[in-house]
Protein backbone atom coordinates (compact mmCIF):
# COMPACT_ATOMS: atom_id res chain seq x y z
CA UNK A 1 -25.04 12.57 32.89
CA UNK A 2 -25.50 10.19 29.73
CA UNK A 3 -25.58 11.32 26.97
CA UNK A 4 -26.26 9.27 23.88
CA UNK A 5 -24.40 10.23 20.22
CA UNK A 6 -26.33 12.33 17.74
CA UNK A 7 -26.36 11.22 14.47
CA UNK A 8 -28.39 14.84 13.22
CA UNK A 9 -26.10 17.09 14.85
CA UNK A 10 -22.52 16.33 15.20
CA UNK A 11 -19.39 15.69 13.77
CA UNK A 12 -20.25 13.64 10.89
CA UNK A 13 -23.02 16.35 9.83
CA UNK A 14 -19.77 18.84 10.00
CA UNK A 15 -18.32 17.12 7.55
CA UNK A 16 -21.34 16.84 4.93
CA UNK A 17 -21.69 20.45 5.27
CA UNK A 18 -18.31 20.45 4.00
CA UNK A 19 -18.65 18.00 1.08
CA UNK A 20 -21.66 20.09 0.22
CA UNK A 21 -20.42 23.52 -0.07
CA UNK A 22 -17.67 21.89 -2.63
CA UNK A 23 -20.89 20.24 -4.12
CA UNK A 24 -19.91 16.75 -3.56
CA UNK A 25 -21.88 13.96 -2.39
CA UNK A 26 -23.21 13.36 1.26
CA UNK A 27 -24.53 10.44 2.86
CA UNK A 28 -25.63 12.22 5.77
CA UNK A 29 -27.58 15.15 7.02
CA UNK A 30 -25.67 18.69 6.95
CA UNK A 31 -25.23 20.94 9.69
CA UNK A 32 -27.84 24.68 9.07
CA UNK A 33 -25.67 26.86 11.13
CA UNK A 34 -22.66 25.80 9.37
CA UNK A 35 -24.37 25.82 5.58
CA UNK A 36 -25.84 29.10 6.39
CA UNK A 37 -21.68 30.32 7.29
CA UNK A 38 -20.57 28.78 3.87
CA UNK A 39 -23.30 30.22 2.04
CA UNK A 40 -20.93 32.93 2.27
CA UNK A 41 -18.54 31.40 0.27
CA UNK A 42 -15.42 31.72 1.27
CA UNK A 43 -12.33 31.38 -0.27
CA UNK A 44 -11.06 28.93 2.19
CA UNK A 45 -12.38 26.41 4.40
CA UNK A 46 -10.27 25.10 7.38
CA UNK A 47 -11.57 23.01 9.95
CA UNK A 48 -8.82 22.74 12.96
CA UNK A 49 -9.24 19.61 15.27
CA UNK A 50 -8.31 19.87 18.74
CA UNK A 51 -7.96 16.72 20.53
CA UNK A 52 -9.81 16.05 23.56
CA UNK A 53 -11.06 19.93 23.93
CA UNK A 54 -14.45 18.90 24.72
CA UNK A 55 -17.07 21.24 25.49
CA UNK A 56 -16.65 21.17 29.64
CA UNK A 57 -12.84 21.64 29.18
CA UNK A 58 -13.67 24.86 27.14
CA UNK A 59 -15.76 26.30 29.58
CA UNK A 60 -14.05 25.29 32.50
CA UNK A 61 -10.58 25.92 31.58
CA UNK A 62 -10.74 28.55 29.80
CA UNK A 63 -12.04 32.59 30.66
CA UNK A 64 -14.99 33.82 29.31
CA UNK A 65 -12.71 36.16 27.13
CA UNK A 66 -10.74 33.59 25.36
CA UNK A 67 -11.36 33.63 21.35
CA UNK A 68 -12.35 29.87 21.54
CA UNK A 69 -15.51 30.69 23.93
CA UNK A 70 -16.10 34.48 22.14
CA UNK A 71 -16.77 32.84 18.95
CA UNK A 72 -18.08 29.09 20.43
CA UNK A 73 -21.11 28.55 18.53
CA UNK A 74 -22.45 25.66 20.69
CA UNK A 75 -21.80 21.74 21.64
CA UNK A 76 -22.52 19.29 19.25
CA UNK A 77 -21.71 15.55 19.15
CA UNK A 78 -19.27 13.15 19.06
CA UNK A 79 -19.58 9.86 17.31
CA UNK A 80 -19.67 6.52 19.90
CA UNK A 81 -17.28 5.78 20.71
CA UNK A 82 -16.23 9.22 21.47
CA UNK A 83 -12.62 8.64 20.78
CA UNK A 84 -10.32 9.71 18.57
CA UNK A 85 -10.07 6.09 15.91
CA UNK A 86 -13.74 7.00 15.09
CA UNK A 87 -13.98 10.26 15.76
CA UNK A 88 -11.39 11.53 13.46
CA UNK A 89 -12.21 9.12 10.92
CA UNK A 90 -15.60 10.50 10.97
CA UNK A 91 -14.78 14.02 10.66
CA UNK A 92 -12.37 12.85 7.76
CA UNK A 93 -14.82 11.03 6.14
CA UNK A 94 -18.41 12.15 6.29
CA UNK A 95 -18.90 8.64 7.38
CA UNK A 96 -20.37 6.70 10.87
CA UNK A 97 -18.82 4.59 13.08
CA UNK A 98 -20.79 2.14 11.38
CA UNK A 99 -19.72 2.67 8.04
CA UNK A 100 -15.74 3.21 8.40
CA UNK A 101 -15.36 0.75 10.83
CA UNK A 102 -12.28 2.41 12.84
CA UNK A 103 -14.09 1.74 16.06
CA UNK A 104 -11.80 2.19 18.54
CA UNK A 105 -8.18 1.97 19.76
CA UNK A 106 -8.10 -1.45 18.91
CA UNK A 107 -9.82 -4.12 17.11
CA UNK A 108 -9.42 -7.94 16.88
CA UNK A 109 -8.07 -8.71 13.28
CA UNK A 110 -8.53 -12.82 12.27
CA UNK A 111 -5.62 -12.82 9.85
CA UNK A 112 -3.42 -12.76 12.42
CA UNK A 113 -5.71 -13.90 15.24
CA UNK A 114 -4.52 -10.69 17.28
CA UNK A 115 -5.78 -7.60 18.74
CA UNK A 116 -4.47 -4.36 17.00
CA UNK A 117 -4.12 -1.06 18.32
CA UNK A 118 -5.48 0.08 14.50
CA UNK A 119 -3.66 3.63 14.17
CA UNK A 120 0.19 2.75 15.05
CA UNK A 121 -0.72 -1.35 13.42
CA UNK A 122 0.60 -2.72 16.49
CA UNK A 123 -0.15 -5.51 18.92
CA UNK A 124 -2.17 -4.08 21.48
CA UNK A 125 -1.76 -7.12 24.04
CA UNK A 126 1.75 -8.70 24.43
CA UNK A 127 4.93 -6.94 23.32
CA UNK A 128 3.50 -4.20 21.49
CA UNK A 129 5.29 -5.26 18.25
CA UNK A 130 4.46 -4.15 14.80
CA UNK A 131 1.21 -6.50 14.05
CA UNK A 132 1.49 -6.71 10.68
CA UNK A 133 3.88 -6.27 7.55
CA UNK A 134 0.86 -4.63 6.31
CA UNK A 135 -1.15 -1.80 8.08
CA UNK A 136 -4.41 -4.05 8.42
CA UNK A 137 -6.60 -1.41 9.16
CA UNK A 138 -6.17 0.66 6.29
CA UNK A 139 -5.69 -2.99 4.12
CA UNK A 140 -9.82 -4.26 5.20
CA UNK A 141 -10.96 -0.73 6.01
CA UNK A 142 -10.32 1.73 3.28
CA UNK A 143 -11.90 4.85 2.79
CA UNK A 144 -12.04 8.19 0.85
CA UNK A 145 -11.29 11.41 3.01
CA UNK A 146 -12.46 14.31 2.44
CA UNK A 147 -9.40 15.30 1.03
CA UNK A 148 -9.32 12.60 -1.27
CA UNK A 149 -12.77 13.83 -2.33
CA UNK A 150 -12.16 16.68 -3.14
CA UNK A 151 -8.49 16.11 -4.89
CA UNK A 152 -10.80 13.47 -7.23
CA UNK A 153 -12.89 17.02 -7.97
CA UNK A 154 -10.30 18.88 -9.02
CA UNK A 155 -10.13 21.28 -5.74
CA UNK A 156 -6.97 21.42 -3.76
CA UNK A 157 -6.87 19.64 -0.21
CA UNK A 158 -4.87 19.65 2.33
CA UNK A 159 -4.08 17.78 5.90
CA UNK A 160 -1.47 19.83 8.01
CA UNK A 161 -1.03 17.71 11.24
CA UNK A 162 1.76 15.37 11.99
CA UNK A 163 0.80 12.67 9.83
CA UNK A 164 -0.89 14.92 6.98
CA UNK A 165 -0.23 15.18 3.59
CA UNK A 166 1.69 18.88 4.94
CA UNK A 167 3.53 17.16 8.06
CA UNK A 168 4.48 19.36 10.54
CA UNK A 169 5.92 18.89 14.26
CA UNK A 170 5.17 21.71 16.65
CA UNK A 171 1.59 23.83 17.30
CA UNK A 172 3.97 26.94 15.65
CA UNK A 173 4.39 25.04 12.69
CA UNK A 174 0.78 24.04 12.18
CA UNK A 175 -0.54 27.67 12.52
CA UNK A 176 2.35 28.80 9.48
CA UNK A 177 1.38 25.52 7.71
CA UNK A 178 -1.90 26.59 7.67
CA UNK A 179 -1.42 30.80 7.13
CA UNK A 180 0.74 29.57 4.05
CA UNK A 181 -1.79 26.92 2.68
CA UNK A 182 -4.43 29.68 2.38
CA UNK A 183 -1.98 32.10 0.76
CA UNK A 184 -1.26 29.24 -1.80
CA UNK A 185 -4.82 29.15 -2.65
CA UNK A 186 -5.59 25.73 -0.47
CA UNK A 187 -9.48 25.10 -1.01
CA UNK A 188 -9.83 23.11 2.08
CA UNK A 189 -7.71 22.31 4.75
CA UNK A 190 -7.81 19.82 7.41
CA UNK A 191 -5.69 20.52 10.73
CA UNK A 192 -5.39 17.98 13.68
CA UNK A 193 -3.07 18.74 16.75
CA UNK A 194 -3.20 16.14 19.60
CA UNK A 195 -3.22 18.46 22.73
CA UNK A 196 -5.32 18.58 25.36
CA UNK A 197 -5.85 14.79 24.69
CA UNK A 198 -1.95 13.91 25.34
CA UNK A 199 -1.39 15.77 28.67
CA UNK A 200 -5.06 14.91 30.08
CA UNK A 201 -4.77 11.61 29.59
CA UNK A 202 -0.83 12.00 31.70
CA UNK A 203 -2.06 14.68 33.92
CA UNK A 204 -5.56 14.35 34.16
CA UNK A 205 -8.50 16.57 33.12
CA UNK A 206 -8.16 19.96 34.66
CA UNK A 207 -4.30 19.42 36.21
CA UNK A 208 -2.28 22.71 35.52
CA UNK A 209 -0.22 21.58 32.67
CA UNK A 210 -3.55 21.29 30.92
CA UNK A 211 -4.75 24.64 31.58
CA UNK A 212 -1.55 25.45 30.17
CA UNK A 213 -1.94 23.60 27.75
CA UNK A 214 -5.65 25.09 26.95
CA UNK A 215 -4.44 28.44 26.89
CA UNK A 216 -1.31 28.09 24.66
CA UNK A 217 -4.24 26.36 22.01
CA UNK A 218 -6.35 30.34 22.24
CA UNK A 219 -3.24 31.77 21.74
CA UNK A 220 -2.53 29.29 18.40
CA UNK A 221 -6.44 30.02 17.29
CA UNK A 222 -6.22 33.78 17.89
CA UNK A 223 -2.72 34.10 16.11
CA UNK A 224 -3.56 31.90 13.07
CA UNK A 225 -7.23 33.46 12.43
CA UNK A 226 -5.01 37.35 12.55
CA UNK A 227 -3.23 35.48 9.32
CA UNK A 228 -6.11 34.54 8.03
CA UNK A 229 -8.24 36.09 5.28
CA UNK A 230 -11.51 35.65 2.84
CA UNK A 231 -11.44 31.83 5.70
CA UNK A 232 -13.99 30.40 7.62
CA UNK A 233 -12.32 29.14 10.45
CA UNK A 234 -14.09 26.11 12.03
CA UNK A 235 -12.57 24.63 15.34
CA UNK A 236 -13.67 21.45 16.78
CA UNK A 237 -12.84 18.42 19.12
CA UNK A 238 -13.11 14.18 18.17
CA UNK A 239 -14.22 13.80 22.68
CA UNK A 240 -14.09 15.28 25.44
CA UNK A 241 -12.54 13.84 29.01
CA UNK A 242 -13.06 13.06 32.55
CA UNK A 243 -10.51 11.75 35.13
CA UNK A 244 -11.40 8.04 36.02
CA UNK A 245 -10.06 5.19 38.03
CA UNK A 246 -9.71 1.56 37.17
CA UNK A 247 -11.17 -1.71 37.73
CA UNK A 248 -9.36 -5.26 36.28
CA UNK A 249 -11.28 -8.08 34.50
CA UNK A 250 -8.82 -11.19 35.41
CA UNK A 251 -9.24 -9.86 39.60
CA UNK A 252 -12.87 -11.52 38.68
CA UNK A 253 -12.26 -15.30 37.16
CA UNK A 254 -15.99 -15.80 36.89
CA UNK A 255 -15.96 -12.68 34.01
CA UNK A 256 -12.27 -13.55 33.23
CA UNK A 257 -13.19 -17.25 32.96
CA UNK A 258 -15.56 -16.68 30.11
CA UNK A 259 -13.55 -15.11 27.45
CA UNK A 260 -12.19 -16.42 23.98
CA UNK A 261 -9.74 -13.45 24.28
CA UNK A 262 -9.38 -10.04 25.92
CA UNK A 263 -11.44 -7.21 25.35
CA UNK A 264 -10.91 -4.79 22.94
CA UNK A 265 -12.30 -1.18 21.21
CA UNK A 266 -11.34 1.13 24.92
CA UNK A 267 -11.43 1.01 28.34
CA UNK A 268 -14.24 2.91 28.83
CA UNK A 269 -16.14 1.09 25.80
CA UNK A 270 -14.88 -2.34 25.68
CA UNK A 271 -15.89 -5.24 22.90
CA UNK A 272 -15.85 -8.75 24.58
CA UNK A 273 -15.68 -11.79 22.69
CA UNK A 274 -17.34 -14.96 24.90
CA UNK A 275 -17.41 -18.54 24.82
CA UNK A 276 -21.07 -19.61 22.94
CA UNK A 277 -22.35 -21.45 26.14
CA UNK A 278 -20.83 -19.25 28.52
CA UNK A 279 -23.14 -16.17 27.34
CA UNK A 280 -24.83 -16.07 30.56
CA UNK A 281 -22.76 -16.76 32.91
CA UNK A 282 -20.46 -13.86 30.99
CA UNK A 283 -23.57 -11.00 31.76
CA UNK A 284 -24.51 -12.47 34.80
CA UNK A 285 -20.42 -12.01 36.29
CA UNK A 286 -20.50 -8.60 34.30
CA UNK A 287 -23.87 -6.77 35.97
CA UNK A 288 -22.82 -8.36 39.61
CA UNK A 289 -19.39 -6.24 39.56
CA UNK A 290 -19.59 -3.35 37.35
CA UNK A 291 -23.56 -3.09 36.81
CA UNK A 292 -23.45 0.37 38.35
CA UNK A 293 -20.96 1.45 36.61
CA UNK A 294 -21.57 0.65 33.03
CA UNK A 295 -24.19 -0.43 30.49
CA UNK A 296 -23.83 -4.25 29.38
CA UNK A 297 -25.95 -4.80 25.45
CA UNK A 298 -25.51 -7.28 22.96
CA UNK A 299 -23.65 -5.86 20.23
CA UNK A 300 -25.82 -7.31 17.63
CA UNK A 301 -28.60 -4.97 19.66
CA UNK A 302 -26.05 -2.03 20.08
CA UNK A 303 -25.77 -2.05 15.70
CA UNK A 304 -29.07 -2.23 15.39
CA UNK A 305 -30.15 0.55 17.51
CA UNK A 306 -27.81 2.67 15.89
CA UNK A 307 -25.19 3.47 18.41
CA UNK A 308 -22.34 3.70 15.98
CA UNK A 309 -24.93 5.68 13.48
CA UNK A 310 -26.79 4.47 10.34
CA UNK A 311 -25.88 3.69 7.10
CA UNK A 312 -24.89 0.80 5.82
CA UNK A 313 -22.33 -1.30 8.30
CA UNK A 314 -19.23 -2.21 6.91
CA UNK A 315 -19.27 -5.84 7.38
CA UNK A 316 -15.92 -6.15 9.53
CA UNK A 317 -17.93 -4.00 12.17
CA UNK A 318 -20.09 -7.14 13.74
CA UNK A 319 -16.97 -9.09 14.02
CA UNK A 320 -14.98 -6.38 15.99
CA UNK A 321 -17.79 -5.92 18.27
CA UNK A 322 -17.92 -9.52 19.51
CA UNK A 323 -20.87 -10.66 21.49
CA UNK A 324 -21.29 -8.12 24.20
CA UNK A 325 -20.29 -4.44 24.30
CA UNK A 326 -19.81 -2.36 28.00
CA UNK A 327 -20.11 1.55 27.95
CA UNK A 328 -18.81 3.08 30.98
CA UNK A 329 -21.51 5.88 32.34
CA UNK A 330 -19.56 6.68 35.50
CA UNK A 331 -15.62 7.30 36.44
CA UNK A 332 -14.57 3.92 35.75
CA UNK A 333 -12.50 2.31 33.52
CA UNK A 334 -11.56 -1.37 32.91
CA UNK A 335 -8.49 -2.55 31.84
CA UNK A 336 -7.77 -6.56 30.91
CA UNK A 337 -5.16 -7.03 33.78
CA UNK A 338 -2.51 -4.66 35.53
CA UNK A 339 0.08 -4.84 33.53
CA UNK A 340 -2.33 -2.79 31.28
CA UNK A 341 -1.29 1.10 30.24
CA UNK A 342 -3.57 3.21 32.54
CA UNK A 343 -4.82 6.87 31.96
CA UNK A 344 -5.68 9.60 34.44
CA UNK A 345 -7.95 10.99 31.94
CA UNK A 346 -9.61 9.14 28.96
CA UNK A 347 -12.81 9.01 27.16
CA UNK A 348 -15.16 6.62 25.05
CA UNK A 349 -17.93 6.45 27.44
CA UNK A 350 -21.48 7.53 27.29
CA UNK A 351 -21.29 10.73 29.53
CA UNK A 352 -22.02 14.55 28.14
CA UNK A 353 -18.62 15.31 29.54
CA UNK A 354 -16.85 12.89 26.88
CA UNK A 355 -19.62 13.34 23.92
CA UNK A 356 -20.27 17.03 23.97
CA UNK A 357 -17.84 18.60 21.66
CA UNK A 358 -17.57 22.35 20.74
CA UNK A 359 -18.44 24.63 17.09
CA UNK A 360 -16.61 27.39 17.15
CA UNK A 361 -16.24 29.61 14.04
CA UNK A 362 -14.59 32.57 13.29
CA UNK A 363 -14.84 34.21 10.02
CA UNK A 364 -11.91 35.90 9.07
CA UNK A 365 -12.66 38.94 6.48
């Protein structure tokens, strides 16, 4: 089923709720249910990240006695793309697709006239190789976290995750990371741990490693919210997932044909850049092979309309979305050529299964 981002009710509206209990400024609409839980002020605030744990996966992967569906509040949405560049970065941020401009997986950068898979800075197409000296992404598309927000205010912030500002390695150390934050007297704390997203994506969806996988993440929430006191303990998800199979451009030369360069953003929401006077020949190609299978919009319309959410656009964001931009609705995705990485399981397309994400929260006393 499709199933369109909400702007009102999702993860950028967690994250307001956040900058507004610490009284900070929001650009966005809060979330009631979660304002009405830190009314209650609570000493701590953590907001765990599991990613890929979409709302399906929860339900379907896990019993009805698991802690994560006891104390599941409801689905609410992802950002589009429902992936884990602008999802994160949204939840980190308070800020829209449109406004951060970390659309996707990877974006075509002019100043070095490649495309860049924007989290590691590397060249997405070709070798792989570091793309820059510089990490371009965070060069042209700064931002203040939440963290950084509330540092600036004088509370104390913390992201415990791999890559935080408390790095840690293993799901054990995350929950002790966390435990010992709180016991420091952390105001807010930010965790991110990349499973179920690693093994779906190698597995696929529902395969038995990631039912493993899904349980071993209840145990983790159970054990750290037993450490936990005077917390509110909000769990969430950047996408869901759904097993898919692929398709190539360059098997069709009249699509292939028509391109400055290859696509970019994901392969289930793909950015194409095409040759001025070869605009209709480009959606013509496009709707004859993979019509059924995915929308086809200008991207100029796709702005407009507010499928990366409102605010103001950061003005890198009409660049990276080129001329034309494809959202998968069904099981397929489309990779340039096959010598393309391939996933099992991935996300970024404009089904409930990939932007319905779960609010859990569990107050610890």
């Amino acid at each position: 089923m499709i199933q369109y981002p909400d702007y009102q009710d999702g993860l950028v509206n967690l994250a307001c709720s956040v900058l507004k209990h610490y009284a900070l400024p929001t650009g966005h609409k809060t979330m009631s249910d979660v304002d009405g839980l830190l009314m209650k002020n609570p000493r701590h605030v953590v907001v765990l990240l599991l990613d890929g744990m979409g709302w399906a996966s929860l339900e379907e992967l896990l019993p009805e006695d698991s802690l994560l569906r006891q104390k599941a509040l409801r689905p609410i949405s992802s950002v589009f793309p429902p992936t884990t560049t602008a999802a994160t970065t949204s939840l980190s941020s308070g800020l829209t697709p449109a406004e951060h401009g970390w659309l996707g997986w990877s974006l075509y950068f002019e100043e070095t006239d490649d495309i860049v898979a924007i989290f590691p800075n590397t060249l997405h197409y070709g070798g792989r190789g570091p793309a820059a000296p510089i990490h371009l992404a965070k060069k042209h598309l700064p931002y203040a976290s939440l963290i950084d927000q509330l540092r600036t205010a004088g509370r104390t912030a913390h992201s415990v995750s791999p890559f935080g500002t408390y790095p840690i390695e293993t799901l054990e150390e995350l929950v002790e990371g966390v435990a010992a934050l709180t016991k420091a007297g952390t105001d807010y704390i930010y965790a991110y741990w990349p499973q179920p997203d690693s093994v779906m994506h190698h597995t696929g969806s529902a395969s038995r490693k990631t039912r493993s996988w899904m349980k071993r993440l209840d145990v983790a929430v159970r054990n750290l919210a037993e450490r936990l006191s005077d917390t509110l303990l909000i769990v969430t998800a950047d996408h869901g997932h759904r097993d898919n199979r692929y398709a190539y451009i360059t098997d069709h030369p009249d699509i292939a044909g028509t391109l400055v360069r290859p696509p970019s953003l994901e392969d289930r929401a793909l950015a194409f850049h095409v040759q001025a006077d070869r605009r209709e020949a480009f959606q013509q190609a496009f709707l004859a092979a993979f019509g059924d299978e995915f929308l086809l919009c200008s991207s100029e319309r796709a702005l407009a309309e507010g499928l990366f959410g409102g605010g103001m656009p950061h003005p890198r964001v009409p660049g990276f979305l080129g001329d034309f931009l494809a959202i998968a609705t069904g099981d397929l995705a489309l990779a340039y050529d096959r010598s393309c990485h391939r996933f099992l399981s991935n996300h970024a397309g404009l089904t409930d299964r990939e932007m319905a994400v779960p609010l859990i929260a569990v107050e610890c006393p």
